[in-house]
PDB file of N, CA and C in Angstrom:
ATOM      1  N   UNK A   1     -72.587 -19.403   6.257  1.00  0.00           N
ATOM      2  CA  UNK A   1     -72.158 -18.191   5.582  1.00  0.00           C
ATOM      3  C   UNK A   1     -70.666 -17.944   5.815  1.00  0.00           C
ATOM      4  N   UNK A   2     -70.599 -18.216   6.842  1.00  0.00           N
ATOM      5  CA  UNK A   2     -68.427 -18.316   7.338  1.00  0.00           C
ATOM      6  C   UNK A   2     -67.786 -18.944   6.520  1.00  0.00           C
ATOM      7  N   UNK A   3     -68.729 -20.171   6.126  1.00  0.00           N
ATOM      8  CA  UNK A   3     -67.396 -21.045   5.582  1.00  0.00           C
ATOM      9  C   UNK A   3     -67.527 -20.130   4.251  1.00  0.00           C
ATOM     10  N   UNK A   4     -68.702 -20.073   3.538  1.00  0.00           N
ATOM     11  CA  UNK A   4     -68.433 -19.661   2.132  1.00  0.00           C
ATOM     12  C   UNK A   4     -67.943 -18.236   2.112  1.00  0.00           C
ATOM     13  N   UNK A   5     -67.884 -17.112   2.510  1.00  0.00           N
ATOM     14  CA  UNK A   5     -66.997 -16.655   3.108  1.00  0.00           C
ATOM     15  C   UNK A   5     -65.582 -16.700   3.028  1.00  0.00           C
ATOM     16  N   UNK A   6     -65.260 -17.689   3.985  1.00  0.00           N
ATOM     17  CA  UNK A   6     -63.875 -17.761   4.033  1.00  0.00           C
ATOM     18  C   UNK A   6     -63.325 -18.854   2.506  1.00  0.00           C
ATOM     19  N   UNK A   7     -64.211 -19.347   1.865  1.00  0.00           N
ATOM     20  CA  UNK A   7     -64.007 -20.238   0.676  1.00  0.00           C
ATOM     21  C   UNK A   7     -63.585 -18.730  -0.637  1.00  0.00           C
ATOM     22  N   UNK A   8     -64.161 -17.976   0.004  1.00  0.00           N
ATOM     23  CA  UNK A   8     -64.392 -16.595  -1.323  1.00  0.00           C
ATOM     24  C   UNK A   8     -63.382 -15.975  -1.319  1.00  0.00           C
ATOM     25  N   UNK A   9     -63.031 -15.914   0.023  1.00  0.00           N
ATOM     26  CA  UNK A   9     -61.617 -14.885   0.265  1.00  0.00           C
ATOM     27  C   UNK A   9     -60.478 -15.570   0.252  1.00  0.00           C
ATOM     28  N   UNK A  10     -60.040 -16.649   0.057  1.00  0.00           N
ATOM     29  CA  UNK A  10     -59.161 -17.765   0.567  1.00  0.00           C
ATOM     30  C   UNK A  10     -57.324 -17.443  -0.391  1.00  0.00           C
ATOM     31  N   UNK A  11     -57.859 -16.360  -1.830  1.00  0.00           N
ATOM     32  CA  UNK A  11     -56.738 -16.384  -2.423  1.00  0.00           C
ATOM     33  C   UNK A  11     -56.132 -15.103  -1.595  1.00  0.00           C
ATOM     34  N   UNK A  12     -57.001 -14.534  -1.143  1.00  0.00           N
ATOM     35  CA  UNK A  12     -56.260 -13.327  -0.314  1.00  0.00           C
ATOM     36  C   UNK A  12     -55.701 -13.483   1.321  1.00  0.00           C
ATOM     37  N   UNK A  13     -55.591 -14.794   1.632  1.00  0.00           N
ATOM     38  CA  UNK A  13     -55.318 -15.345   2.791  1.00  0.00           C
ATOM     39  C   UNK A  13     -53.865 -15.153   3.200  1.00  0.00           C
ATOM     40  N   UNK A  14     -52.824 -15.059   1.833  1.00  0.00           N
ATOM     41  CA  UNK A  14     -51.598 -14.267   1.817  1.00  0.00           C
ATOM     42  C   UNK A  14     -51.443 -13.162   1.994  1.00  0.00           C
ATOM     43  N   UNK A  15     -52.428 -12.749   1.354  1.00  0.00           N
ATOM     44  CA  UNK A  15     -51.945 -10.927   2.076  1.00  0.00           C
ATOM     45  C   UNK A  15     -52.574 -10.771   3.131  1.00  0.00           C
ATOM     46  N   UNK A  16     -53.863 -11.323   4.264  1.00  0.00           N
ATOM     47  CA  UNK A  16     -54.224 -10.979   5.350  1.00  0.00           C
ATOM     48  C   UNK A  16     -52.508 -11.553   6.206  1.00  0.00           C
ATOM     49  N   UNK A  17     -52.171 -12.741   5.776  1.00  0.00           N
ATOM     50  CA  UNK A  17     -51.167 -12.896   6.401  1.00  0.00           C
ATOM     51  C   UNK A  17     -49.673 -12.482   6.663  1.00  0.00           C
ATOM     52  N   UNK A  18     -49.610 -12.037   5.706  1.00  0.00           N
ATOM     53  CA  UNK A  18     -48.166 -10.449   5.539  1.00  0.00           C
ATOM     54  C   UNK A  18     -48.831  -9.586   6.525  1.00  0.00           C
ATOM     55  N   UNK A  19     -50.012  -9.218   6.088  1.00  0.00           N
ATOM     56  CA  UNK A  19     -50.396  -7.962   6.653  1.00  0.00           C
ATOM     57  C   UNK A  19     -50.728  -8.235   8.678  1.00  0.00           C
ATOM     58  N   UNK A  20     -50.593  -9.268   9.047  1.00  0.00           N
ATOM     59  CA  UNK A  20     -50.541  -9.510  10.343  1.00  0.00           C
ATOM     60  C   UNK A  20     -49.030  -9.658  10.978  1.00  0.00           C
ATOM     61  N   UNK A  21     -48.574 -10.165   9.739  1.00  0.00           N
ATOM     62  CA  UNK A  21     -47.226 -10.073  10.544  1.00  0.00           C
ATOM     63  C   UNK A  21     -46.139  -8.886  10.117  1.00  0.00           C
ATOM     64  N   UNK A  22     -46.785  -7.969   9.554  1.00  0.00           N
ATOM     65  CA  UNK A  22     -45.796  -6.277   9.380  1.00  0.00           C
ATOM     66  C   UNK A  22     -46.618  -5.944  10.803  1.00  0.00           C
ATOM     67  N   UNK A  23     -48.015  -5.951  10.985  1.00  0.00           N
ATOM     68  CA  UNK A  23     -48.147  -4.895  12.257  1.00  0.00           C
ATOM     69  C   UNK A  23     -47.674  -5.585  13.134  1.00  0.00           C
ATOM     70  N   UNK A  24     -47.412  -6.608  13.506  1.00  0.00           N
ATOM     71  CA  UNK A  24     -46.445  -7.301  14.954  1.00  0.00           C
ATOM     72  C   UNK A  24     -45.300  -6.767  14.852  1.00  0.00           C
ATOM     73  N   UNK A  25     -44.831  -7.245  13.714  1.00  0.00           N
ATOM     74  CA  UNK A  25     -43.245  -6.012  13.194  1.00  0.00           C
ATOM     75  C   UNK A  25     -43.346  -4.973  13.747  1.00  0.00           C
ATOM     76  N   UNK A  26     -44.427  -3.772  12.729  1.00  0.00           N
ATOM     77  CA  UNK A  26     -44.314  -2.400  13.461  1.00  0.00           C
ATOM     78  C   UNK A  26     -44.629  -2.035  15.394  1.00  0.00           C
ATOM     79  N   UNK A  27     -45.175  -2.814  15.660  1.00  0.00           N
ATOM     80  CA  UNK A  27     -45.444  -2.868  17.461  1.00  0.00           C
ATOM     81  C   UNK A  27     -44.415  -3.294  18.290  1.00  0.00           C
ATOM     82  N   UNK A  28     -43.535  -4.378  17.293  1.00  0.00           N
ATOM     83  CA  UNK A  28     -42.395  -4.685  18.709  1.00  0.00           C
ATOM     84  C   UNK A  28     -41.029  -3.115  18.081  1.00  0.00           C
ATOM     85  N   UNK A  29     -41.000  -3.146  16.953  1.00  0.00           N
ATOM     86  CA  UNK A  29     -40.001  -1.859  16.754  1.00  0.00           C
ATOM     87  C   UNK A  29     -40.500  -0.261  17.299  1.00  0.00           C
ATOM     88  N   UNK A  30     -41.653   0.269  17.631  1.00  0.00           N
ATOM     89  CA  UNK A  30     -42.339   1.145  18.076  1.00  0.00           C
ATOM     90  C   UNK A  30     -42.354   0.322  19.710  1.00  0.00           C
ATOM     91  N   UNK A  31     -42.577  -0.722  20.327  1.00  0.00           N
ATOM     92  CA  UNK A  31     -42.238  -0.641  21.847  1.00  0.00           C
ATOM     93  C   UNK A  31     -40.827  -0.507  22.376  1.00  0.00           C
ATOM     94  N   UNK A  32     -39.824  -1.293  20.965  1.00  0.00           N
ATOM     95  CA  UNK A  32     -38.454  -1.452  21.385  1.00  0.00           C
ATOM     96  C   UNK A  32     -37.878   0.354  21.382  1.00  0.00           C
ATOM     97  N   UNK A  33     -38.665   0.968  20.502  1.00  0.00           N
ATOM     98  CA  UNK A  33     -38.365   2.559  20.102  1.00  0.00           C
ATOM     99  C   UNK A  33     -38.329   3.123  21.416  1.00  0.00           C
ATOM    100  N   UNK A  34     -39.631   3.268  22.407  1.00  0.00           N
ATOM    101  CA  UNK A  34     -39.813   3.820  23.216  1.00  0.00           C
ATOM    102  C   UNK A  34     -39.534   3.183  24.510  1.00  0.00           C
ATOM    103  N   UNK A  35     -38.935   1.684  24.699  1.00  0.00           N
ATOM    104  CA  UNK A  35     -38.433   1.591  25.984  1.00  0.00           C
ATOM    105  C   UNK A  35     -37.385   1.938  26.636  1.00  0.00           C
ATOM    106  N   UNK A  36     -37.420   2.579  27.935  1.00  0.00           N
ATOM    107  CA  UNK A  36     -36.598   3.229  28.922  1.00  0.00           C
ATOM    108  C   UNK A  36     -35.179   2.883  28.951  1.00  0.00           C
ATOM    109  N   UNK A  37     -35.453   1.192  28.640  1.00  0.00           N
ATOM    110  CA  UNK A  37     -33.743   1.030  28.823  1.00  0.00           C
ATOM    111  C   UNK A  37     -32.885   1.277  27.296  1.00  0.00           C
ATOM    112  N   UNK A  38     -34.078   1.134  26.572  1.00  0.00           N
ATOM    113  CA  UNK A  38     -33.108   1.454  24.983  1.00  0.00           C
ATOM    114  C   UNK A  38     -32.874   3.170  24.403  1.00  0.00           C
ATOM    115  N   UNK A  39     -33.940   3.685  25.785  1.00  0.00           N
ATOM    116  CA  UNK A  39     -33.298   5.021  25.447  1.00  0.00           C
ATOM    117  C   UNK A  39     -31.888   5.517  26.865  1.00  0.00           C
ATOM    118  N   UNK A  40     -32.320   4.819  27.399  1.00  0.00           N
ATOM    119  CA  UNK A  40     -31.041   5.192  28.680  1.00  0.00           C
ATOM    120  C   UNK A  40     -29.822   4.857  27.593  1.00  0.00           C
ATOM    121  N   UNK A  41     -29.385   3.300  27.361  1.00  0.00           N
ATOM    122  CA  UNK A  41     -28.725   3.374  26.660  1.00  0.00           C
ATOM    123  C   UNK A  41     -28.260   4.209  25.562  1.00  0.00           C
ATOM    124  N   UNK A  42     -29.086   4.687  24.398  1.00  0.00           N
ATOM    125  CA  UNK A  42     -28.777   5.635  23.462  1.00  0.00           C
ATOM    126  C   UNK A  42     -27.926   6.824  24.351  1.00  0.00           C
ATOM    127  N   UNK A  43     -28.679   7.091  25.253  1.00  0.00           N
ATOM    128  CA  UNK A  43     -28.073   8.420  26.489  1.00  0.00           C
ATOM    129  C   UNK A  43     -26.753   7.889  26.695  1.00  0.00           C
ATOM    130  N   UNK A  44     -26.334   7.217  27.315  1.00  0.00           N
ATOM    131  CA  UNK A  44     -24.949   6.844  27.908  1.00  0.00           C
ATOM    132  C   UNK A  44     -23.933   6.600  26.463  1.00  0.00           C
ATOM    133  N   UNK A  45     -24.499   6.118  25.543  1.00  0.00           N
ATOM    134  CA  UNK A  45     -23.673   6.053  23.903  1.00  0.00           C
ATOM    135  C   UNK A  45     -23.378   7.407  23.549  1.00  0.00           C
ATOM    136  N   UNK A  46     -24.227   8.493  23.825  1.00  0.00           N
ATOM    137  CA  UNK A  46     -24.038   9.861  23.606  1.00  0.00           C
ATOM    138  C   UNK A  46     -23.004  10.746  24.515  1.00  0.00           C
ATOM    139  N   UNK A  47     -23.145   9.952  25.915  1.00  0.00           N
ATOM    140  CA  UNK A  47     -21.919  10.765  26.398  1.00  0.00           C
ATOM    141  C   UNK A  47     -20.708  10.281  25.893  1.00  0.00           C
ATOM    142  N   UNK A  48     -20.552   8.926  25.931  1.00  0.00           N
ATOM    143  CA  UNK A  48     -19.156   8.454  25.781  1.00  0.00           C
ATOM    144  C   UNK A  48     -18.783   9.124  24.505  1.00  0.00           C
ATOM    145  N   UNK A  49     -19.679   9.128  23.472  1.00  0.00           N
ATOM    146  CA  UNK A  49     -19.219   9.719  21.975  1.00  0.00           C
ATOM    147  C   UNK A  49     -18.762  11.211  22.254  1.00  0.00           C
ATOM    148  N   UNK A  50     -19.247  11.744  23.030  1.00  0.00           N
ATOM    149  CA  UNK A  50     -18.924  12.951  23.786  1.00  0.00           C
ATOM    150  C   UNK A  50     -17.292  12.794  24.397  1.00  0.00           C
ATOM    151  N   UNK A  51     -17.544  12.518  25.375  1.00  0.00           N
ATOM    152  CA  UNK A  51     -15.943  12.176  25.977  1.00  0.00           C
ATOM    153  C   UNK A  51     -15.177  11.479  25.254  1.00  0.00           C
ATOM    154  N   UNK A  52     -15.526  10.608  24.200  1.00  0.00           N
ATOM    155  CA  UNK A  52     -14.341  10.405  23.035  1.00  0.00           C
ATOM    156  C   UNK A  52     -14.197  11.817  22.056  1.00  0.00           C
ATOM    157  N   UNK A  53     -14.783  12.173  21.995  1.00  0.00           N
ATOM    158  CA  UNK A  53     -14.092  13.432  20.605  1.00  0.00           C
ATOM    159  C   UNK A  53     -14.925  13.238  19.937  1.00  0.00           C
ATOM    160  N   UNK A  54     -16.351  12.375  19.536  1.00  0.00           N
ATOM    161  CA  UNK A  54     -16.364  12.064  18.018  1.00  0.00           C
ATOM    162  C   UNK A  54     -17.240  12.993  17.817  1.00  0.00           C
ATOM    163  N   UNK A  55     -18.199  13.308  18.758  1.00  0.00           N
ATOM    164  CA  UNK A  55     -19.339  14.422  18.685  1.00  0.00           C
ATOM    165  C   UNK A  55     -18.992  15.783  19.210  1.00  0.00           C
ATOM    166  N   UNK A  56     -19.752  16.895  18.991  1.00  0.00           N
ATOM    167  CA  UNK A  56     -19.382  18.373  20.144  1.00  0.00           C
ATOM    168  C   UNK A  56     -20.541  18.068  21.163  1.00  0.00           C
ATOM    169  N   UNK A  57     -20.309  18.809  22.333  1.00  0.00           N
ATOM    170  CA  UNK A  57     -21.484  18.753  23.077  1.00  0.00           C
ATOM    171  C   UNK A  57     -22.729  19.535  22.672  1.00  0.00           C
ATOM    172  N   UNK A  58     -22.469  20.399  21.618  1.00  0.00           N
ATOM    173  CA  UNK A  58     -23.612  20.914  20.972  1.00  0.00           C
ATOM    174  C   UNK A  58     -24.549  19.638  20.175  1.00  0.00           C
ATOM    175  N   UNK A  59     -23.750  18.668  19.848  1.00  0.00           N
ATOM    176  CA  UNK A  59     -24.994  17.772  19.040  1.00  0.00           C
ATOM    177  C   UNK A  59     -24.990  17.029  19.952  1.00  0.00           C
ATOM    178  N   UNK A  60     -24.276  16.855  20.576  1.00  0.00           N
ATOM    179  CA  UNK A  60     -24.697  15.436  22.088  1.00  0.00           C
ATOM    180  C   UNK A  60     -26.189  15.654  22.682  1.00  0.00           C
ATOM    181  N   UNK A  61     -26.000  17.711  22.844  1.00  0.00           N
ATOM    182  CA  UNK A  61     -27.125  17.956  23.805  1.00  0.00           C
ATOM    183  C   UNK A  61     -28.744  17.879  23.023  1.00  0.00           C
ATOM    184  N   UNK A  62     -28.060  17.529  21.439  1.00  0.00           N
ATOM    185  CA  UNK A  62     -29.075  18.239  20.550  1.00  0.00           C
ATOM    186  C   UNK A  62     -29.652  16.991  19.832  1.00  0.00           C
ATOM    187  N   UNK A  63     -28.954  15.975  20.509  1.00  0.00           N
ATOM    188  CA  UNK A  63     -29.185  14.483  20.120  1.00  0.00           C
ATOM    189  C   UNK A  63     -30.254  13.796  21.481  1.00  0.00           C
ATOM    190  N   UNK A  64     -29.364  14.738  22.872  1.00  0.00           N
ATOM    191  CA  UNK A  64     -30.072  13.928  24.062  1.00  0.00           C
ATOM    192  C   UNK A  64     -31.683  14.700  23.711  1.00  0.00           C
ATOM    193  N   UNK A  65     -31.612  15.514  23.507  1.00  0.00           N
ATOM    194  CA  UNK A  65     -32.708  16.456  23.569  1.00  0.00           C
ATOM    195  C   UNK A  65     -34.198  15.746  23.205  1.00  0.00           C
ATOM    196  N   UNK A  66     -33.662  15.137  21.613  1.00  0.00           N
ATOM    197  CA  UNK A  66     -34.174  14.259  20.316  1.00  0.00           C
ATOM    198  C   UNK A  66     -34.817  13.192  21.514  1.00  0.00           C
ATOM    199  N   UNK A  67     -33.707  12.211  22.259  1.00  0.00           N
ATOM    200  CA  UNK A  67     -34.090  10.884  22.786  1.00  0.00           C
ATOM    201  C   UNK A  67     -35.029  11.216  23.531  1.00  0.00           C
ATOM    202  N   UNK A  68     -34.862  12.828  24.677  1.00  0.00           N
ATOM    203  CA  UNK A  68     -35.752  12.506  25.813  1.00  0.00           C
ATOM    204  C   UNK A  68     -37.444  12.761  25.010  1.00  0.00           C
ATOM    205  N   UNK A  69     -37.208  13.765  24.239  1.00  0.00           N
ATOM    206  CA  UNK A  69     -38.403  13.937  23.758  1.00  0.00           C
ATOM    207  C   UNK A  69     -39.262  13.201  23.492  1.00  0.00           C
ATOM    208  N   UNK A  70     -38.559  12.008  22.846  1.00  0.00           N
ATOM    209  CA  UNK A  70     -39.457  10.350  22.541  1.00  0.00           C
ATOM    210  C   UNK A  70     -39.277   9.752  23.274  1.00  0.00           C
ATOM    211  N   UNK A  71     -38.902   9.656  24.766  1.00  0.00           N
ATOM    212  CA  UNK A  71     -39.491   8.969  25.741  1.00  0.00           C
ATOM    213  C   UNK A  71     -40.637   9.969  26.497  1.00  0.00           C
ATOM    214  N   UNK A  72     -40.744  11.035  26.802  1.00  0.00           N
ATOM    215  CA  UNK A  72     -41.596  12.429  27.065  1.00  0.00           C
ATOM    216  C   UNK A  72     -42.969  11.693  26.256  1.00  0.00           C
ATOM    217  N   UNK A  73     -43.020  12.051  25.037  1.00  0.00           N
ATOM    218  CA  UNK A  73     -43.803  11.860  24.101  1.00  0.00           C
ATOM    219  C   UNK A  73     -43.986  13.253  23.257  1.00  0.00           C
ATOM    220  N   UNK A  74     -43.255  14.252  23.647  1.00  0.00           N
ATOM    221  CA  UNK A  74     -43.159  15.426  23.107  1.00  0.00           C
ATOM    222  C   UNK A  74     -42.324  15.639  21.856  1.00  0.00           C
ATOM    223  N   UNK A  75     -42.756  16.642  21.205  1.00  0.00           N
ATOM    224  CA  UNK A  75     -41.992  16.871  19.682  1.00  0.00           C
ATOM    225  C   UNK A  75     -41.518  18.099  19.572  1.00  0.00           C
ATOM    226  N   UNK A  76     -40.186  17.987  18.878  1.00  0.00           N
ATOM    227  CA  UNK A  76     -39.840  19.441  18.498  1.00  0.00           C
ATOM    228  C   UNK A  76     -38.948  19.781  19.783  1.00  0.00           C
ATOM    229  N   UNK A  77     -38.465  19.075  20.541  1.00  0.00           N
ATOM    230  CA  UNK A  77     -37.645  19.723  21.592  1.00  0.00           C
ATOM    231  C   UNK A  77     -37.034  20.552  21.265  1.00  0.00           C
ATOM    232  N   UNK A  78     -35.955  20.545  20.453  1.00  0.00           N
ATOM    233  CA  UNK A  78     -34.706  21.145  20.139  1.00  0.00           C
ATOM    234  C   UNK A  78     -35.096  22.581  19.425  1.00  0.00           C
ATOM    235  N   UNK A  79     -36.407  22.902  18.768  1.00  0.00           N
ATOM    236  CA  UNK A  79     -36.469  23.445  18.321  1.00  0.00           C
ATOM    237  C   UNK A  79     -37.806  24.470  18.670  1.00  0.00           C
ATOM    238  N   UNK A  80     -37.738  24.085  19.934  1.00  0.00           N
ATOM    239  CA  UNK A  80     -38.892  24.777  20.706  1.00  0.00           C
ATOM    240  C   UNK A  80     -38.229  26.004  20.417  1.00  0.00           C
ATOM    241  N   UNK A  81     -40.065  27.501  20.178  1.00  0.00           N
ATOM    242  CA  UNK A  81     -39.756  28.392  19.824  1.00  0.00           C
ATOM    243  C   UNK A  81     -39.668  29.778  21.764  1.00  0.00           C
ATOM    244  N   UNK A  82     -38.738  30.665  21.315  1.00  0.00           N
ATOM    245  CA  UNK A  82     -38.507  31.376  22.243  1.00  0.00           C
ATOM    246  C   UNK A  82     -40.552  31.564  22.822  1.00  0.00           C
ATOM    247  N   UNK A  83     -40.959  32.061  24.160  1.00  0.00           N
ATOM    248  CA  UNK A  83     -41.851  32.319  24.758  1.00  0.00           C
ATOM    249  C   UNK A  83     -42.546  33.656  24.208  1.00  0.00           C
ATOM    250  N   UNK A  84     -43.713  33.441  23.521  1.00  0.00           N
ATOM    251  CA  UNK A  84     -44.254  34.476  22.812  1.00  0.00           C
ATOM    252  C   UNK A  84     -43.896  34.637  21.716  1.00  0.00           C
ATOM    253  N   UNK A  85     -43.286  33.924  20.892  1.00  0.00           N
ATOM    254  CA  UNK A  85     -42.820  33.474  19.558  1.00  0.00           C
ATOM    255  C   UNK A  85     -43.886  32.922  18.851  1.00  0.00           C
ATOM    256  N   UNK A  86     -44.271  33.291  17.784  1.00  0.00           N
ATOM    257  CA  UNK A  86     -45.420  32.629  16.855  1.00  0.00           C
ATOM    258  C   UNK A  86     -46.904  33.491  17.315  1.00  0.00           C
ATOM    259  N   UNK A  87     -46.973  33.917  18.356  1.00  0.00           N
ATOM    260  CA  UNK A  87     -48.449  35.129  18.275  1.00  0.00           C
ATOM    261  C   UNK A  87     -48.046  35.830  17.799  1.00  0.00           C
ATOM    262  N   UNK A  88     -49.180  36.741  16.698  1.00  0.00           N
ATOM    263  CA  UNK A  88     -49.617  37.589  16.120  1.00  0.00           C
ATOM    264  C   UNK A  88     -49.168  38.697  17.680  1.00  0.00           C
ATOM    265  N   UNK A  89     -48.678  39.987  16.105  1.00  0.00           N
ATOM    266  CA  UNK A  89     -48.301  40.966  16.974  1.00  0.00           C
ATOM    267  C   UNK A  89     -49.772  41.770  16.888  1.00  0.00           C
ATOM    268  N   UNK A  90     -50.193  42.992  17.897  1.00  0.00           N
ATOM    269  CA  UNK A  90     -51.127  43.132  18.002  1.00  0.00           C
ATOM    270  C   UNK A  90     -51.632  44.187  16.870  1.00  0.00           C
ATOM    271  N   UNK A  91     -53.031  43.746  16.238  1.00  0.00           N
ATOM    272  CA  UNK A  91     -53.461  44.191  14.653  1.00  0.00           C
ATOM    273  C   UNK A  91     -53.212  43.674  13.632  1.00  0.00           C
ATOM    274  N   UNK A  92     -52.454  42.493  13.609  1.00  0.00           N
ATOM    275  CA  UNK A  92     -51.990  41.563  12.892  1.00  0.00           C
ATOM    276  C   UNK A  92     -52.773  40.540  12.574  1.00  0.00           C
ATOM    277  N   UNK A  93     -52.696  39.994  11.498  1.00  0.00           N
ATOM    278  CA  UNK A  93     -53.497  38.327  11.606  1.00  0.00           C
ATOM    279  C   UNK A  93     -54.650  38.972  11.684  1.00  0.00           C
ATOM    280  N   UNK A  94     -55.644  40.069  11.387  1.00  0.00           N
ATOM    281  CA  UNK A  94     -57.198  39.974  11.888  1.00  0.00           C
ATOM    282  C   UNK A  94     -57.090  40.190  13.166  1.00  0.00           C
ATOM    283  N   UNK A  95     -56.434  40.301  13.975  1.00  0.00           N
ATOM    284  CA  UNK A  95     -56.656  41.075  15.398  1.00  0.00           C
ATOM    285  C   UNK A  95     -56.666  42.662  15.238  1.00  0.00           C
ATOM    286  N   UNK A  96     -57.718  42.990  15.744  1.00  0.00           N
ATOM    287  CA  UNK A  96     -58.103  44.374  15.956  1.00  0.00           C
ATOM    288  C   UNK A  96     -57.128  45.060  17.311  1.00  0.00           C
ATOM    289  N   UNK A  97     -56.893  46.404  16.812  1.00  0.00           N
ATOM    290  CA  UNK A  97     -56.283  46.608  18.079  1.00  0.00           C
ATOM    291  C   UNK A  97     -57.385  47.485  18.743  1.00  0.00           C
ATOM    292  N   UNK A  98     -57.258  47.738  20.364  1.00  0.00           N
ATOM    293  CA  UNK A  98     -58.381  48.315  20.720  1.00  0.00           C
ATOM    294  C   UNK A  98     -58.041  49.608  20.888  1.00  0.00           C
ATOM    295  N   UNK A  99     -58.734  50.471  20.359  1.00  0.00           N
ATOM    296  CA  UNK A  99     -58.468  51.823  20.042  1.00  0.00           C
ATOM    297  C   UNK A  99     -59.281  52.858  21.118  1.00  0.00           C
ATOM    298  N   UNK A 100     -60.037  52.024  22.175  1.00  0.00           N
ATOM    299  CA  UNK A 100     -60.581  53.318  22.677  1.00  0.00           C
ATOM    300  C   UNK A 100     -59.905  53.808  23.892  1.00  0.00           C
ATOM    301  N   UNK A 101     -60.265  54.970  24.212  1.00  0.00           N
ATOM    302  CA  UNK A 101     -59.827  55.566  25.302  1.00  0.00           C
ATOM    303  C   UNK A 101     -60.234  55.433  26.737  1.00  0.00           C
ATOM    304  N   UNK A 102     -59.205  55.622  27.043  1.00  0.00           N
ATOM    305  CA  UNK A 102     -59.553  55.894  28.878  1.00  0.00           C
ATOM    306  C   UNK A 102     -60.263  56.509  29.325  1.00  0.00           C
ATOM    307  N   UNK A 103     -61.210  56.707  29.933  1.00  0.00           N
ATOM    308  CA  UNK A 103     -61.183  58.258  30.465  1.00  0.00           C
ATOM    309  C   UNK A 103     -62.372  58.839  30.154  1.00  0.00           C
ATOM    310  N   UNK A 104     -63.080  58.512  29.313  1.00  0.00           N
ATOM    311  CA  UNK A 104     -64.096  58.961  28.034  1.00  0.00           C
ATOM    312  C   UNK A 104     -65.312  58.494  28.939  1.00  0.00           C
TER     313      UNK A 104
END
C-alpha cells in the first residue's frame, strides 16, 4: 500500500519538497531571531547609533525596549499601558455598582 501510495502522490513530491525546505528556512531565521548573541549585538549597534548622533535616546530606548522584549518573550513593551489602565470604571461595561448600605 506504501509503494502505491507513494506511486499516487509522486507529482506532488515537489511541493512536499519546497515545503520542507521553507520550514527549515523559517526555524533557523526564528532561532537566529531569538538568539542572545544576535540580540546583544542589535543592543550594542543601538548604543553606538546613539553615541554617534544618528538616533535620539528616545528611539534607542524605544528600540532596546522592542529587542529585550523578544528575547523576554513578551509583547508590547513599549507600549505597556499605565497600572489600572484598561479596567472598566466602576458601573461600566455591565459592572454593577454596589449600592447598599452600611449600617442597615
Amino acid at each position: 500500500m506504501d509503494i502505491l501510495w507513494g506511486l499516487l502522490t509522486l507529482p506532488y513530491a515537489p511541493v512536499r519538497g519546497l515545503t520542507a525546505v521553507v520550514k527549515v528556512i523559517a526555524r533557523e531565521a526564528e532561532s537566529q531571531r531569538y538568539d542572545p548573541a544576535n540580540i546583544r549585538r542589535e543592543l550594542e549597534e543601538l548604543d553606538a547609533a546613539a553615541a554617534a548622533g544618528e538616533i535620539t535616546s528616545q528611539e534607542r530606548d524605544l528600540r532596546q525596549q522592542q529587542v529585550l522584549d523578544r528575547l523576554t518573550g513578551t509583547g508590547g513593551g513599549a507600549r505597556r499601558a499605565a497600572p489600572g489602565a484598561g479596567r472598566p470604571a466602576p458601573g461600566a461595561a455591565g459592572r454593577p455598582v454596589n449600592r447598599r448600605r452600611r449600617g442597615r
